[in-house]
Protein backbone atom coordinates (compact mmCIF):
# COMPACT_ATOMS: atom_id res chain seq x y z
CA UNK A 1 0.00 0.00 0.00
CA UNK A 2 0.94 3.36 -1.13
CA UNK A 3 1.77 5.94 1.41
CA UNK A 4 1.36 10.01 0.88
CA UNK A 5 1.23 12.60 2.70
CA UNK A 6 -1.33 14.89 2.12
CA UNK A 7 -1.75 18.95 3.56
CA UNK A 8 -4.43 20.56 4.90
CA UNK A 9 -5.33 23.67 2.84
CA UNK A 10 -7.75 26.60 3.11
CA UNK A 11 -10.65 25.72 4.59
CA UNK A 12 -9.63 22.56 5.65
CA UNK A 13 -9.42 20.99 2.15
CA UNK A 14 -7.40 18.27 1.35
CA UNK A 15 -6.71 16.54 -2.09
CA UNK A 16 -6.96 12.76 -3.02
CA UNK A 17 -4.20 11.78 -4.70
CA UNK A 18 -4.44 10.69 -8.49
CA UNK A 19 -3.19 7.11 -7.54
CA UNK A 20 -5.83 6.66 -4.71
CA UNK A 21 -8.64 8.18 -7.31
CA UNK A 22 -7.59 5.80 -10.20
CA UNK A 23 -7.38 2.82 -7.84
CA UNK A 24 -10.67 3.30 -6.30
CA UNK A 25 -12.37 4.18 -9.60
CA UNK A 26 -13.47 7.65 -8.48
CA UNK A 27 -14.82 10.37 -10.68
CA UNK A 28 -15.08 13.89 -10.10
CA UNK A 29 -18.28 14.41 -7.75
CA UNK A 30 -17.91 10.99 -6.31
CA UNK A 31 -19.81 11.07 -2.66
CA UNK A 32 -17.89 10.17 0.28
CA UNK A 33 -18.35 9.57 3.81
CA UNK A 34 -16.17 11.11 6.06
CA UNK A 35 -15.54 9.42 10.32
CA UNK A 36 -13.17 9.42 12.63
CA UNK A 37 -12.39 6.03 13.60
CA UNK A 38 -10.21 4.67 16.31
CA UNK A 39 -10.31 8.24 18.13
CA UNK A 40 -7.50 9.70 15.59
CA UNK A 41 -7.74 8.15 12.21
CA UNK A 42 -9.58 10.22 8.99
CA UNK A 43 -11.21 7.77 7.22
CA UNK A 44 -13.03 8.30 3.47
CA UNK A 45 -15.08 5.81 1.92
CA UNK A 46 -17.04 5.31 -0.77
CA UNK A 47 -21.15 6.13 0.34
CA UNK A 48 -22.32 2.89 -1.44
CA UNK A 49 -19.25 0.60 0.26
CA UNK A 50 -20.24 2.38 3.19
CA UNK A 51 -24.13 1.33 3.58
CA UNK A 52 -23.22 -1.93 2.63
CA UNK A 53 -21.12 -2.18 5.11
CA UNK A 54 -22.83 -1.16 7.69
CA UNK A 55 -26.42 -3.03 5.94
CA UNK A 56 -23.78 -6.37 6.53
CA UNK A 57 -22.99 -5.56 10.66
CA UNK A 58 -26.55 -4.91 11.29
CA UNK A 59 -27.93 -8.06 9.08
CA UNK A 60 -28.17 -10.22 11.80
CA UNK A 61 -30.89 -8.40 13.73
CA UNK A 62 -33.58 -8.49 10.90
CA UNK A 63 -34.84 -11.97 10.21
CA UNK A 64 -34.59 -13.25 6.88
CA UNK A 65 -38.11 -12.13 4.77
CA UNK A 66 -39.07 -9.51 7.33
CA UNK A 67 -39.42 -5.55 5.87
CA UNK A 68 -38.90 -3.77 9.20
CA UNK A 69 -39.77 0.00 7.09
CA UNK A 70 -42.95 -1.71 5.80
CA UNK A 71 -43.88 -2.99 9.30
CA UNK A 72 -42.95 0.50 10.68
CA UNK A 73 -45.32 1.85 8.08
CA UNK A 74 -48.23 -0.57 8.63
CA UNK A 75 -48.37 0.26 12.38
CA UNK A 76 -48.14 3.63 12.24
CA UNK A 77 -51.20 3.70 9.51
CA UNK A 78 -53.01 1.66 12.18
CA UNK A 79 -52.34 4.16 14.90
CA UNK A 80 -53.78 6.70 12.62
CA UNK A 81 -56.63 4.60 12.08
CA UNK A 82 -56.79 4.07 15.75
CA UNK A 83 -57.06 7.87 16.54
CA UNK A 84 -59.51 8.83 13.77
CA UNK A 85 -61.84 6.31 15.23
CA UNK A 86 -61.12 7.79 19.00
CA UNK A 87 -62.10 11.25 17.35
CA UNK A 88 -65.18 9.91 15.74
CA UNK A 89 -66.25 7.96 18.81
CA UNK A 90 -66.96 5.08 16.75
CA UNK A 91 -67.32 1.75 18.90
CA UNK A 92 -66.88 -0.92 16.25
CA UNK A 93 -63.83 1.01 14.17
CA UNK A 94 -62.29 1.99 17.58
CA UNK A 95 -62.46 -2.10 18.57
CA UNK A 96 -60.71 -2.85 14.84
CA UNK A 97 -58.69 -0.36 14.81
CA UNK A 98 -57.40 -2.03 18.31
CA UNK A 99 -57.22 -4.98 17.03
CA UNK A 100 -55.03 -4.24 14.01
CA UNK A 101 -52.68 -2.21 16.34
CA UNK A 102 -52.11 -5.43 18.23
CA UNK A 103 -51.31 -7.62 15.36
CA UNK A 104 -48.73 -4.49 14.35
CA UNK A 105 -50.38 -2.65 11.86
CA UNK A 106 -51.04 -6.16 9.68
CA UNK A 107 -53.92 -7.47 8.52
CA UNK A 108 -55.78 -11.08 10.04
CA UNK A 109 -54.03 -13.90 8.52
CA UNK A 110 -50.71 -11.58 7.08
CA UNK A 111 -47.59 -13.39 7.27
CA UNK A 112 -44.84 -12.10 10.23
């Protein structure tokens, strides 16, 4: 691996150099993420390589076939639903709209 040093200019700007662009296939208006890891390292990377790094630490907590954004979604819609019947002071949507709040915003018989 190539090592460079690199200066800080106005406004804190630094420049990539050409051998790290070519290698890493970047263009001009490439996104980056910038972090500080390990309390004093600058680190740059790639936005795409980033998310999908960080999809593949936090894969393990979402079971395989689950949408946790559509599940979000579905009870949130049924809170609303829940509410608007509370405001309407309607006994049988208030006892549905219950109902689909505790099965988490899905409908009866929708696969977990």
């Amino acid at each position: 691996m190539t090592h460079v040093q690199v200066h800080v200019g106005p406004h804190g700007r630094i420049v990539i150099p050409a051998e790290f662009r070519r290698k890493l296939n970047m263009e001009p208006g490439a996104t980056l993420v910038a972090y500080v890891a390990d309390g004093n390292r600058l680190v740059l990377e790639d936005h795409r390589a980033h998310i999908a790094r960080l999809r593949g630490a936090w894969r393990h907590l979402v079971p395989t076939g689950r949408d946790p954004l559509a599940e979000l979604e579905a009870e949130r819609a049924a809170e609303v639903q829940l509410d608007d019947a509370e405001l309407l002071d309607d006994g049988a949507a208030l006892a549905d709209a219950r109902a689909l709040l505790a099965r988490g915003g899905r409908a009866p018989g929708a696969v977990q």
